[in-house]
Every structure is written in structure tokens, then in C-alpha cells.
PDB file of N, CA and C in Angstrom:
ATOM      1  N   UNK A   1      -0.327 -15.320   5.966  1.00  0.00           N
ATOM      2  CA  UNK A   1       0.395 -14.075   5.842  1.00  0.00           C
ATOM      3  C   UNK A   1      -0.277 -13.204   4.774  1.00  0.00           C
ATOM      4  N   UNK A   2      -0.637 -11.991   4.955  1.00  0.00           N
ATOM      5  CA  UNK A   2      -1.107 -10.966   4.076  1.00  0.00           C
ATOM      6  C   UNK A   2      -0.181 -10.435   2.806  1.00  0.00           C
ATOM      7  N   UNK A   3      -0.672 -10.972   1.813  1.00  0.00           N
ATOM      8  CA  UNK A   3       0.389 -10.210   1.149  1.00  0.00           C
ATOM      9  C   UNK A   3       0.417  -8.235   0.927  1.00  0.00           C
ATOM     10  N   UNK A   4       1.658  -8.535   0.381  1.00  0.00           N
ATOM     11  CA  UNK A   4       2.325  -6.688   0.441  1.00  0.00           C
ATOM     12  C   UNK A   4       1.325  -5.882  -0.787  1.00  0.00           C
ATOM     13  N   UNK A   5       1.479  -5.063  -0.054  1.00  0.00           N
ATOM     14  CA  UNK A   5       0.850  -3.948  -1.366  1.00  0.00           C
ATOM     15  C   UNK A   5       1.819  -3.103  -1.665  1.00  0.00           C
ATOM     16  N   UNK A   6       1.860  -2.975  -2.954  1.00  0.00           N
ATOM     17  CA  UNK A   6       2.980  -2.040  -3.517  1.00  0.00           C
ATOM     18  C   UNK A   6       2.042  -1.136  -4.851  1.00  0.00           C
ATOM     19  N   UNK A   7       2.357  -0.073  -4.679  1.00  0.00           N
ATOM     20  CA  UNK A   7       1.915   1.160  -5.716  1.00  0.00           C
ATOM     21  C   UNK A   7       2.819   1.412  -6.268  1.00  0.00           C
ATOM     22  N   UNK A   8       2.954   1.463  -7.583  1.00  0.00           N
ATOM     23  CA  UNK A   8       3.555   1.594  -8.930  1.00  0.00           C
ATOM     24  C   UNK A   8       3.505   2.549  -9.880  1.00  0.00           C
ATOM     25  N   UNK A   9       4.033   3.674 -10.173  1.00  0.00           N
ATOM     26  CA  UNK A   9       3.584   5.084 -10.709  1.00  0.00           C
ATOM     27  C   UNK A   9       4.688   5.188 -11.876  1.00  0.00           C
ATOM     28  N   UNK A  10       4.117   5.464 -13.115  1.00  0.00           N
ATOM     29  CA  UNK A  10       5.013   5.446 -14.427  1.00  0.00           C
ATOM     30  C   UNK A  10       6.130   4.707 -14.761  1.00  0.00           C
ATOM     31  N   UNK A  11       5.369   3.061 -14.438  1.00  0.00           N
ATOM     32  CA  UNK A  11       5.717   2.001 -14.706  1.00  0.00           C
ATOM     33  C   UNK A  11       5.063   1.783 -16.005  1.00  0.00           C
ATOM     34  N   UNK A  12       5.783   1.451 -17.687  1.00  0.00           N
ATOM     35  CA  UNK A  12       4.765   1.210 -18.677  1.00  0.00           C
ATOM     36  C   UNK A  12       4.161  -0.399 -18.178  1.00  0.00           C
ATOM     37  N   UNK A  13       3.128  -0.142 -18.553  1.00  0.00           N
ATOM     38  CA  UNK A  13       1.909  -1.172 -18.987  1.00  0.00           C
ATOM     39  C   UNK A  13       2.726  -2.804 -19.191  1.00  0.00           C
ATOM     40  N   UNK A  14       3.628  -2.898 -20.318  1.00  0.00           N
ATOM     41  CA  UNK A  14       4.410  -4.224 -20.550  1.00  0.00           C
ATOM     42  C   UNK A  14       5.203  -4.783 -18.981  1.00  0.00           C
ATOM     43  N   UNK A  15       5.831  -3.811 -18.636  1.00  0.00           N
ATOM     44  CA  UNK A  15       6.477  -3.887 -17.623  1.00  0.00           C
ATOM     45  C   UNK A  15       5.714  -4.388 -16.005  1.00  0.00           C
ATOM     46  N   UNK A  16       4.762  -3.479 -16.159  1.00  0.00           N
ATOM     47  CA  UNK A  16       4.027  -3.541 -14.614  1.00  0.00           C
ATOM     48  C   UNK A  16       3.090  -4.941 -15.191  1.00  0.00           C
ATOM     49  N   UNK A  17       3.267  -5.604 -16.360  1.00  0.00           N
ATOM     50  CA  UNK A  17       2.159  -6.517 -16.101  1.00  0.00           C
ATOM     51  C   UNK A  17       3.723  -7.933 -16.018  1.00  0.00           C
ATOM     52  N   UNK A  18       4.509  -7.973 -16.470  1.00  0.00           N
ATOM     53  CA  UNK A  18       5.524  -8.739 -16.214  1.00  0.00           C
ATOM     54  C   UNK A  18       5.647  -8.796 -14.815  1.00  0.00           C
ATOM     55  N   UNK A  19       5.995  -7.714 -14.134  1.00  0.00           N
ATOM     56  CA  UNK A  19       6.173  -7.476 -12.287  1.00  0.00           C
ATOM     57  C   UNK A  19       4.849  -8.155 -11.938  1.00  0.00           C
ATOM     58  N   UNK A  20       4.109  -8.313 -12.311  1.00  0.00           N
ATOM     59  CA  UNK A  20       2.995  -9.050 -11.686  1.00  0.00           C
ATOM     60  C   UNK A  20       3.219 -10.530 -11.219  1.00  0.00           C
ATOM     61  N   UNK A  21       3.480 -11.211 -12.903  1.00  0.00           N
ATOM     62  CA  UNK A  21       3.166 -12.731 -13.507  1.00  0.00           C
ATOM     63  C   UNK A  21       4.685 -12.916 -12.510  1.00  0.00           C
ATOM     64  N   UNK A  22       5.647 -12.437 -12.615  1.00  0.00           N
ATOM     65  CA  UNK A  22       6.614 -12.913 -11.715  1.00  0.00           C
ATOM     66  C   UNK A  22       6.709 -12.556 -10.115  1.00  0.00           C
ATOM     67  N   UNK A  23       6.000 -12.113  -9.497  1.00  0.00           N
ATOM     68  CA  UNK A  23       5.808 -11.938  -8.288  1.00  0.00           C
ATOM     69  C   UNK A  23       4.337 -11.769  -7.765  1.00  0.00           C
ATOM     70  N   UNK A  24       3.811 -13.241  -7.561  1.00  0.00           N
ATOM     71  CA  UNK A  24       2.914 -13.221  -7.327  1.00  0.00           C
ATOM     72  C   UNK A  24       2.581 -13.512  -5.658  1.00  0.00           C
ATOM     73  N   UNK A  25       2.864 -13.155  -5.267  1.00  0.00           N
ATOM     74  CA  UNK A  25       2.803 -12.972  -3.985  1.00  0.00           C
ATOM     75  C   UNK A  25       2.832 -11.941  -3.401  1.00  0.00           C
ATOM     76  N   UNK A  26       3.098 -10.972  -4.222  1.00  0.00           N
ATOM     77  CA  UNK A  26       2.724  -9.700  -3.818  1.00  0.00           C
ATOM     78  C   UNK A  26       1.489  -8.896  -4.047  1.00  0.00           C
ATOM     79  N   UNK A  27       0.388  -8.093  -4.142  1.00  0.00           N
ATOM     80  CA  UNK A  27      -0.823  -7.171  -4.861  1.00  0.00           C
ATOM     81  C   UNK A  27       0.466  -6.054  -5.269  1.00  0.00           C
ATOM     82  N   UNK A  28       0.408  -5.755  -6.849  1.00  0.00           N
ATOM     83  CA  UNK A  28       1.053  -4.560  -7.307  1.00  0.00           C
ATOM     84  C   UNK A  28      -0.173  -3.807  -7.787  1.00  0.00           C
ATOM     85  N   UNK A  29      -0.371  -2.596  -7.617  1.00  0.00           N
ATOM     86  CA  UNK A  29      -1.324  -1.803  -7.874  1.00  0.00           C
ATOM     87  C   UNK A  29      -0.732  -0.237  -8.816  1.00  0.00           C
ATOM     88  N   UNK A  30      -1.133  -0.574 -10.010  1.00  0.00           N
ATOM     89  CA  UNK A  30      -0.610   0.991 -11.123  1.00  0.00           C
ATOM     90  C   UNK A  30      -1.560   2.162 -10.127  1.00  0.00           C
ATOM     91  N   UNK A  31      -0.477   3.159  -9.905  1.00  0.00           N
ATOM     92  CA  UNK A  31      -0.800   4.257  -9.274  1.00  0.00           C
ATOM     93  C   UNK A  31      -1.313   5.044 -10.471  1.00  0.00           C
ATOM     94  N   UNK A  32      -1.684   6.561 -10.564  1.00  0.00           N
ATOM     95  CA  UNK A  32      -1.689   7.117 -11.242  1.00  0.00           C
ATOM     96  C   UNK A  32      -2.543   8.152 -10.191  1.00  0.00           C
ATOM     97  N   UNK A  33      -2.420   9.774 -10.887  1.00  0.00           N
ATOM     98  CA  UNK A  33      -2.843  10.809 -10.500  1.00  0.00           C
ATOM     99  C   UNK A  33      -4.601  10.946  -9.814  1.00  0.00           C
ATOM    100  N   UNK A  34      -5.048   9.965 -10.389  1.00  0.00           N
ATOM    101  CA  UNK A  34      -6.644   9.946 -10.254  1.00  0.00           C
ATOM    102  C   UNK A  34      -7.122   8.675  -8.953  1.00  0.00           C
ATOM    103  N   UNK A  35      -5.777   8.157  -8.800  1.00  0.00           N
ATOM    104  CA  UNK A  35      -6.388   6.649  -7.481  1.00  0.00           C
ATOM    105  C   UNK A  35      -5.179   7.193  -6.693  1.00  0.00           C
ATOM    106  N   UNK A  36      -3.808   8.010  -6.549  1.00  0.00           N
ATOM    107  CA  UNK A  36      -2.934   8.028  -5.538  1.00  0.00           C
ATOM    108  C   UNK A  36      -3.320   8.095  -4.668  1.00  0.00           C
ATOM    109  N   UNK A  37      -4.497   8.973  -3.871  1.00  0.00           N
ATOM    110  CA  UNK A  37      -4.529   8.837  -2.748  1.00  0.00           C
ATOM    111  C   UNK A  37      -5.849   8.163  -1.676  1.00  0.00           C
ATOM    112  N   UNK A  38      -6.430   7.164  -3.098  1.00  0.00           N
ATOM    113  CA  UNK A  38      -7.068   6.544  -2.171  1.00  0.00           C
ATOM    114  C   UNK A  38      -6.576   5.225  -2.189  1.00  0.00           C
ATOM    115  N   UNK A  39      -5.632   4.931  -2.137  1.00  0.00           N
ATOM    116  CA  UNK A  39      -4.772   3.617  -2.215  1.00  0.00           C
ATOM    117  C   UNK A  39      -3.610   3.705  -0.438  1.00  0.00           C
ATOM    118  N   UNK A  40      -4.955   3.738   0.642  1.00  0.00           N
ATOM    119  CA  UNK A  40      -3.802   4.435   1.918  1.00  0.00           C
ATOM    120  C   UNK A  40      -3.599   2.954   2.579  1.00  0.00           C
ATOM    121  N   UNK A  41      -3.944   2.209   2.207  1.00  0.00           N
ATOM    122  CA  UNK A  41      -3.320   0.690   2.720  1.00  0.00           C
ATOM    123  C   UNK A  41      -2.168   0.009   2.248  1.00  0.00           C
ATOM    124  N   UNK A  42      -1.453   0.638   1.196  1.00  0.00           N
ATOM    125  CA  UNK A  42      -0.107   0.228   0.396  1.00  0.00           C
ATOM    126  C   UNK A  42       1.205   0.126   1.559  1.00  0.00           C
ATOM    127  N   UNK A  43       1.396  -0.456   1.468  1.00  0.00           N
ATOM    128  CA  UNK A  43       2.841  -1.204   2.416  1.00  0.00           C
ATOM    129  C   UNK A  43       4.250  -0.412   1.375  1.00  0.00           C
ATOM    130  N   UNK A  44       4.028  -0.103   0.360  1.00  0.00           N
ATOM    131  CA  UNK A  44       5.090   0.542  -0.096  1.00  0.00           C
ATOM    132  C   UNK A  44       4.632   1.549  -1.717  1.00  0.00           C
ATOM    133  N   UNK A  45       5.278   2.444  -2.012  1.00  0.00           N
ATOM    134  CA  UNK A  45       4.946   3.255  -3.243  1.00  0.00           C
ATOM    135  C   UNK A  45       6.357   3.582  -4.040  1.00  0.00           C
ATOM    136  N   UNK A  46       6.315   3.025  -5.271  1.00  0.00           N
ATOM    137  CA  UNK A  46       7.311   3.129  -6.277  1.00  0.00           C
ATOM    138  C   UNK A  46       7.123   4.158  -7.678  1.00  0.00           C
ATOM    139  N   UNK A  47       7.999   5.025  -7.676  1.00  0.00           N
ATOM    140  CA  UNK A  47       7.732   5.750  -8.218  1.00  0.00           C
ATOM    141  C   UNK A  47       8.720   5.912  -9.201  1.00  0.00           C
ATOM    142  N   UNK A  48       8.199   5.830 -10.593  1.00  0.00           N
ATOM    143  CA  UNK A  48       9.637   5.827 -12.018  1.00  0.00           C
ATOM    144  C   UNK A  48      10.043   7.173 -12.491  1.00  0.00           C
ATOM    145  N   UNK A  49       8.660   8.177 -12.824  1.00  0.00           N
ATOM    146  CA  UNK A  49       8.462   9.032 -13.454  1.00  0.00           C
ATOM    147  C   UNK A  49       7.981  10.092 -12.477  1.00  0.00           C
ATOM    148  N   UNK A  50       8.992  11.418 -11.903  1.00  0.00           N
ATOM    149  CA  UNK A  50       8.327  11.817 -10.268  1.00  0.00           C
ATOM    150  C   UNK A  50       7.938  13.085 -11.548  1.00  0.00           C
ATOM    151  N   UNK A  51       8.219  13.602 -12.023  1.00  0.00           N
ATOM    152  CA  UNK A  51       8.142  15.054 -13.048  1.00  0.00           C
ATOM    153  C   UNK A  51       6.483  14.767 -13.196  1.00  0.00           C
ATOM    154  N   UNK A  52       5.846  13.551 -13.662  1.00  0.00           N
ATOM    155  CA  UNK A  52       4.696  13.383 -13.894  1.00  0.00           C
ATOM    156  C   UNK A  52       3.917  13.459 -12.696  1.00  0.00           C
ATOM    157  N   UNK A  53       4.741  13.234 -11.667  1.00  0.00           N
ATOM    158  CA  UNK A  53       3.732  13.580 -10.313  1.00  0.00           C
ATOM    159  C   UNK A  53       4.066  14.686  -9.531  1.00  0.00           C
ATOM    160  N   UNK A  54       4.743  15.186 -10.003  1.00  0.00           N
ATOM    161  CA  UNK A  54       5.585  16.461  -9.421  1.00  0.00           C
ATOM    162  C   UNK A  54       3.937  16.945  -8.388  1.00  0.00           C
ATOM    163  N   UNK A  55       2.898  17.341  -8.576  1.00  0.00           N
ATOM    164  CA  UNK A  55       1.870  18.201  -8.540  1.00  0.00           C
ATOM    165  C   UNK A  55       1.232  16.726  -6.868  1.00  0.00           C
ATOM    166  N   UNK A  56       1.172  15.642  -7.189  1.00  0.00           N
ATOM    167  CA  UNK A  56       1.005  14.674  -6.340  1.00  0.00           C
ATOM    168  C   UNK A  56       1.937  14.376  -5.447  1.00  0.00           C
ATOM    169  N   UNK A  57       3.085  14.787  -6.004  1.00  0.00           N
ATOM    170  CA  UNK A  57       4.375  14.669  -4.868  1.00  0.00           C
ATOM    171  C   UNK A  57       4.247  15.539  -3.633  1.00  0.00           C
ATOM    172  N   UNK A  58       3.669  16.906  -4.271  1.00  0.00           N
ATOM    173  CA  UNK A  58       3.661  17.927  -3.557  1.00  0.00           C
ATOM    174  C   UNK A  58       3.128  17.366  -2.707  1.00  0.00           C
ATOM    175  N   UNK A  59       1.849  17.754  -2.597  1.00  0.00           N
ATOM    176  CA  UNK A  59       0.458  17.062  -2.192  1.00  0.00           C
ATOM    177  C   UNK A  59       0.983  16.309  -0.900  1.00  0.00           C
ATOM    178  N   UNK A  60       1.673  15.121  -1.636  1.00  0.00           N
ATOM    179  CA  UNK A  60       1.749  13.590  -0.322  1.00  0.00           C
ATOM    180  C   UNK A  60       2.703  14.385   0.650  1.00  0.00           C
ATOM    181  N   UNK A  61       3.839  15.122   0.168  1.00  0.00           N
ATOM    182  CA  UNK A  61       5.250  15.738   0.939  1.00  0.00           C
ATOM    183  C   UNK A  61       4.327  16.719   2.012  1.00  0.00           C
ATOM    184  N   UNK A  62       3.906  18.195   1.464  1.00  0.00           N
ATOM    185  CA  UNK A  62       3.505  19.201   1.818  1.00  0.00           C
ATOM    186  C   UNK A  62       2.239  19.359   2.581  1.00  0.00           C
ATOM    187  N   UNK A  63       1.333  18.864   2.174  1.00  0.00           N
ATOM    188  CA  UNK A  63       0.060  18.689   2.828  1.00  0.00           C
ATOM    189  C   UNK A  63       0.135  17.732   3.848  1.00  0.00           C
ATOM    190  N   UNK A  64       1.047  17.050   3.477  1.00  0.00           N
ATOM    191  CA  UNK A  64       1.868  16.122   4.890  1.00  0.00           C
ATOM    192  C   UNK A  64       0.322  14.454   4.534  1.00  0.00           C
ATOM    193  N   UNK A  65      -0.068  14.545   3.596  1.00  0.00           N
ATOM    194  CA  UNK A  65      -1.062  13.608   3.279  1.00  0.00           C
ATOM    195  C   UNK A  65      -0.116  12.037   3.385  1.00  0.00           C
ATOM    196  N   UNK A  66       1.116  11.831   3.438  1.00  0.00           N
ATOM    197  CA  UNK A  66       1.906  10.671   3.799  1.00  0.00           C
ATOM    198  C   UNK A  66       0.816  10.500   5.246  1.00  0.00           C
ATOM    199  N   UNK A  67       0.410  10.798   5.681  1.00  0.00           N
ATOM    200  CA  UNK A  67       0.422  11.017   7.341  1.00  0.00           C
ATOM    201  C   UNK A  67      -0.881  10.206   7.418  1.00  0.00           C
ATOM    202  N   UNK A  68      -1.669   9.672   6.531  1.00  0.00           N
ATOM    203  CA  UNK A  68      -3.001   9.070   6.267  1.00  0.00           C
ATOM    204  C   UNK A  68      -2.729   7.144   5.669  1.00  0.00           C
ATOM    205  N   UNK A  69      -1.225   7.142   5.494  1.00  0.00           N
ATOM    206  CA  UNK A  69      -1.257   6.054   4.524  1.00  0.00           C
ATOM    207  C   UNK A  69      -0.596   5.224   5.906  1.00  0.00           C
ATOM    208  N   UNK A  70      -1.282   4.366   6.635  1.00  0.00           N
ATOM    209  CA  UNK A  70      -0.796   3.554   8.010  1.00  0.00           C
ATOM    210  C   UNK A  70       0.297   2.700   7.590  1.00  0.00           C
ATOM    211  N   UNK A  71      -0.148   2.394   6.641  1.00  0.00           N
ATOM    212  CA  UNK A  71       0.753   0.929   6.532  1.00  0.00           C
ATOM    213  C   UNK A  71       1.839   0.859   5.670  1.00  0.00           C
ATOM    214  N   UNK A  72       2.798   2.334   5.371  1.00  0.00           N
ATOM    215  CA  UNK A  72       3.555   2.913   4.378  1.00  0.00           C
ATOM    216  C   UNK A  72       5.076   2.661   5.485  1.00  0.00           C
ATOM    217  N   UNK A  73       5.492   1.710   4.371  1.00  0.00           N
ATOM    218  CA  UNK A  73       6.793   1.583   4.824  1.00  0.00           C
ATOM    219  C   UNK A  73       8.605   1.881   4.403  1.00  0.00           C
ATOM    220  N   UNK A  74       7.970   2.193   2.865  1.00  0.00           N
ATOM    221  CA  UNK A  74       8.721   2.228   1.718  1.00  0.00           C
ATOM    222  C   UNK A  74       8.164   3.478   0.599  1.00  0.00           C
ATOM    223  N   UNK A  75       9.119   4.231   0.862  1.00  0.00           N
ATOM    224  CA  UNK A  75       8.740   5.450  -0.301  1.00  0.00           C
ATOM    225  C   UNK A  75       9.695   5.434  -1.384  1.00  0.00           C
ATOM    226  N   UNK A  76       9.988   5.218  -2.333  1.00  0.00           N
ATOM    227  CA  UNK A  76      11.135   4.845  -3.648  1.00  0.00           C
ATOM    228  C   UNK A  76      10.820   5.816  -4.615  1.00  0.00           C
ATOM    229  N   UNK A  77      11.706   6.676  -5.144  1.00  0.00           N
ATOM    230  CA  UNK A  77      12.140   7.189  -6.315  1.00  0.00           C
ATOM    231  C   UNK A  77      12.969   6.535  -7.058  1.00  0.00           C
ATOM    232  N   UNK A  78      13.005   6.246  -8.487  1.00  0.00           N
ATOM    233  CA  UNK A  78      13.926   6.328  -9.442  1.00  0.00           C
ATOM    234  C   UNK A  78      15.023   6.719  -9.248  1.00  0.00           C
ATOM    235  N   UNK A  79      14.723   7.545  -9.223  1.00  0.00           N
ATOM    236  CA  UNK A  79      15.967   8.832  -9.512  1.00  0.00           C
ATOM    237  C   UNK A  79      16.632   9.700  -8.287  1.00  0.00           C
ATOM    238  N   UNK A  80      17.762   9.420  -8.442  1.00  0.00           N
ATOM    239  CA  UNK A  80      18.962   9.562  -7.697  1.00  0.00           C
ATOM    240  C   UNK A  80      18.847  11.186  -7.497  1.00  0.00           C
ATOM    241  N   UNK A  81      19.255  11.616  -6.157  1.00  0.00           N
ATOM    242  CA  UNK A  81      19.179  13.301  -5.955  1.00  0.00           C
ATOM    243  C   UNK A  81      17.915  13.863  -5.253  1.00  0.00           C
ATOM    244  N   UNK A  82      16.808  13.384  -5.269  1.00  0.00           N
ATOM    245  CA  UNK A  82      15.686  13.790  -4.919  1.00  0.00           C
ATOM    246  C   UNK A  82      15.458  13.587  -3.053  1.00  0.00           C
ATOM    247  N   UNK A  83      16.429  12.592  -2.988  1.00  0.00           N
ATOM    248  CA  UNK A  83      16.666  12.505  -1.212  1.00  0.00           C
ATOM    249  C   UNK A  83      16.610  13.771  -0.216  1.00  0.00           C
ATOM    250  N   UNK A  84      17.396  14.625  -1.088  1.00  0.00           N
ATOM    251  CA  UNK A  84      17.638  16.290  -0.575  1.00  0.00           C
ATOM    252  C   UNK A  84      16.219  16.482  -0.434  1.00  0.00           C
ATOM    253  N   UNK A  85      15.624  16.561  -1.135  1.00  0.00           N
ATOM    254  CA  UNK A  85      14.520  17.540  -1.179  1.00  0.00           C
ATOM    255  C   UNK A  85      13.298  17.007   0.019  1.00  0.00           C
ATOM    256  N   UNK A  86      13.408  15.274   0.059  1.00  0.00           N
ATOM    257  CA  UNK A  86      12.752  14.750   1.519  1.00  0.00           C
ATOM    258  C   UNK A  86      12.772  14.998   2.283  1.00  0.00           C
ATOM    259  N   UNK A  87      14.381  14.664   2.972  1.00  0.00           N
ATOM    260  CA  UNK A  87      14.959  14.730   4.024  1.00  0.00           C
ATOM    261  C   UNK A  87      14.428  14.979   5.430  1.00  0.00           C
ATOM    262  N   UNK A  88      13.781  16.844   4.678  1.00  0.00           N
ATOM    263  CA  UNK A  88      13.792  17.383   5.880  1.00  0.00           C
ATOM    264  C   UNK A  88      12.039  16.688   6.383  1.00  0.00           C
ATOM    265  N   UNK A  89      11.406  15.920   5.570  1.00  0.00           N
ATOM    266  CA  UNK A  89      10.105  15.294   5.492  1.00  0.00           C
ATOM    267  C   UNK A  89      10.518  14.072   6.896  1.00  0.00           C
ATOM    268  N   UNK A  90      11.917  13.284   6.624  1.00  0.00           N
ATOM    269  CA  UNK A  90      11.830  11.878   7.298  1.00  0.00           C
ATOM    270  C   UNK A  90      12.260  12.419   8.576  1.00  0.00           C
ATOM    271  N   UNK A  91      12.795  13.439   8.912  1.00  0.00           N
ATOM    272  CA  UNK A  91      13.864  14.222  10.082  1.00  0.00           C
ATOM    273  C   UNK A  91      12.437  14.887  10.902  1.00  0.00           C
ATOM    274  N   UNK A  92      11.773  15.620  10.106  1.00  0.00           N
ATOM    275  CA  UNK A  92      10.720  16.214  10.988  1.00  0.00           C
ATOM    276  C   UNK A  92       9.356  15.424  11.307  1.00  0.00           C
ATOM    277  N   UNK A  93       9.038  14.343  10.776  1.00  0.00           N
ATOM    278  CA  UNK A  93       7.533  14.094  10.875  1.00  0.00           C
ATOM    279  C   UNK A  93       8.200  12.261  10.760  1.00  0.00           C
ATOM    280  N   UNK A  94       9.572  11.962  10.788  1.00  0.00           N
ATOM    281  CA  UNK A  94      10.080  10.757  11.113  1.00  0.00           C
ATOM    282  C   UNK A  94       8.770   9.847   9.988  1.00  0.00           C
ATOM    283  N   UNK A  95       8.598  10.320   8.579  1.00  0.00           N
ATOM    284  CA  UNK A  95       8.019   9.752   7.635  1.00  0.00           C
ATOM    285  C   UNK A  95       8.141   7.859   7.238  1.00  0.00           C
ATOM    286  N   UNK A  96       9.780   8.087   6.543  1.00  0.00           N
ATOM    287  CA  UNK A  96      10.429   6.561   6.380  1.00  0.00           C
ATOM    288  C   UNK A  96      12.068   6.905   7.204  1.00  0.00           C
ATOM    289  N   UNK A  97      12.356   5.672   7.395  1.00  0.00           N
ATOM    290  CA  UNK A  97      13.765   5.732   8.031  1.00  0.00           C
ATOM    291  C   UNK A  97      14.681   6.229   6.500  1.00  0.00           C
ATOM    292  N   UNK A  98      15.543   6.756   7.023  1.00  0.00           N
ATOM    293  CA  UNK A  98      16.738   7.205   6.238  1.00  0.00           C
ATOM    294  C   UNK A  98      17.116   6.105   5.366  1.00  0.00           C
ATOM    295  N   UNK A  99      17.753   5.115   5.642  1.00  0.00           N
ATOM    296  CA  UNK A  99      17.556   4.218   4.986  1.00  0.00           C
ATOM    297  C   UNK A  99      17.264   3.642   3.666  1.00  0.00           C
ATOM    298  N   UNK A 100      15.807   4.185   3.376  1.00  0.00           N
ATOM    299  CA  UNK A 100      15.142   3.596   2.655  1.00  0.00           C
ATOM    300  C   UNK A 100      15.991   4.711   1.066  1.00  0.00           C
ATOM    301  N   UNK A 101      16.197   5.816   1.344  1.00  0.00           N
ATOM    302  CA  UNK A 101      16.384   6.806   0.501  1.00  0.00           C
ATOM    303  C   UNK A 101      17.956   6.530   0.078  1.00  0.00           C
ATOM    304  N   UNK A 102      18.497   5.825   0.517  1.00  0.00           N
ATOM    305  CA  UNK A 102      20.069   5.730  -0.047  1.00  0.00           C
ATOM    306  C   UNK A 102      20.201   4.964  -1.256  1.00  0.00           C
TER     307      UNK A 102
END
């Protein structure tokens, strides 16, 4: 079985290396502004800090660049409220199931 790839974006350093040592069966990979989008084999992308990617958010949402990452199954925000602003992303271009955003 292949393990999962998961991208990790303004996760501190202590933290994302703990998520490692305890789940090792997964590849966790620290995102950041300079590798987001050549990381298009990730099975899922977690995101803590979206204000810091606000400019990359755009990007993946608007440029519709989600549309390159095959194996994207899981899109996660932090932070509660930001569903609105998807929505019309999973409804028109059927991105991630609804689901995933509750």
C-alpha cells in the first residue's frame, strides 16, 4: 500500500516534526509559498495559517491550479468560516465533496 501524502502549511517546526515521529505511515511534507505548487501528487493539503497564503490560496482557488493536483482528496483549513468563500469552487468545478469542509 502507498503511503498518503499530506502537505502541511504554517504548521511550526516542533509540531510538524512530532506529526511525523507519530505517524509514520504517512509522507507529511511542510508546504510553504516557494514548493506549493510543485507538490501535485499530495493526497491531501492542511492548512493552519491561510492569511499567510492568502496570495497562494488565490492562485490554487482562482487560477483553478487545484485542477493539476490528481491525487487531491482533502483540502483543510483551520479556521472555521472560510467554507463560504469555496463553496462556489466544490459546486462548480466539483473540486472536494462538501463534506470535507464541515
Amino acid at each position: 500500500m502507498k503511503k498518503l501524502k499530506i502537505g502541511i502549511a504554517g504548521m511550526k517546526n516542533k509540531n510538524f516534526i512530532n506529526l511525523k515521529k507519530k505517524f509514520k505511515k504517512v509522507y507529511f511534507l511542510k508546504l510553504d509559498s516557494t514548493n506549493f505548487f510543485k507538490q501535485r501528487d499530495l493526497n491531501a493539503i492542511i492548512i493552519f495559517t491561510e492569511k499567510t497564503y492568502a496570495k497562494v490560496l488565490k492562485r490554487f482557488f482562482d487560477e483553478k491550479k487545484y485542477k493539476s493536483f490528481n491525487n487531491l482528496s482533502w483540502f483543510h483549513f483551520s479556521r472555521s468560516g472560510i467554507e463560504d468563500n469555496i463553496k462556489r469552487y466544490i459546486k462548480k468545478d466539483k473540486l472536494i465533496s462538501q463534506h470535507n469542509f464541515s
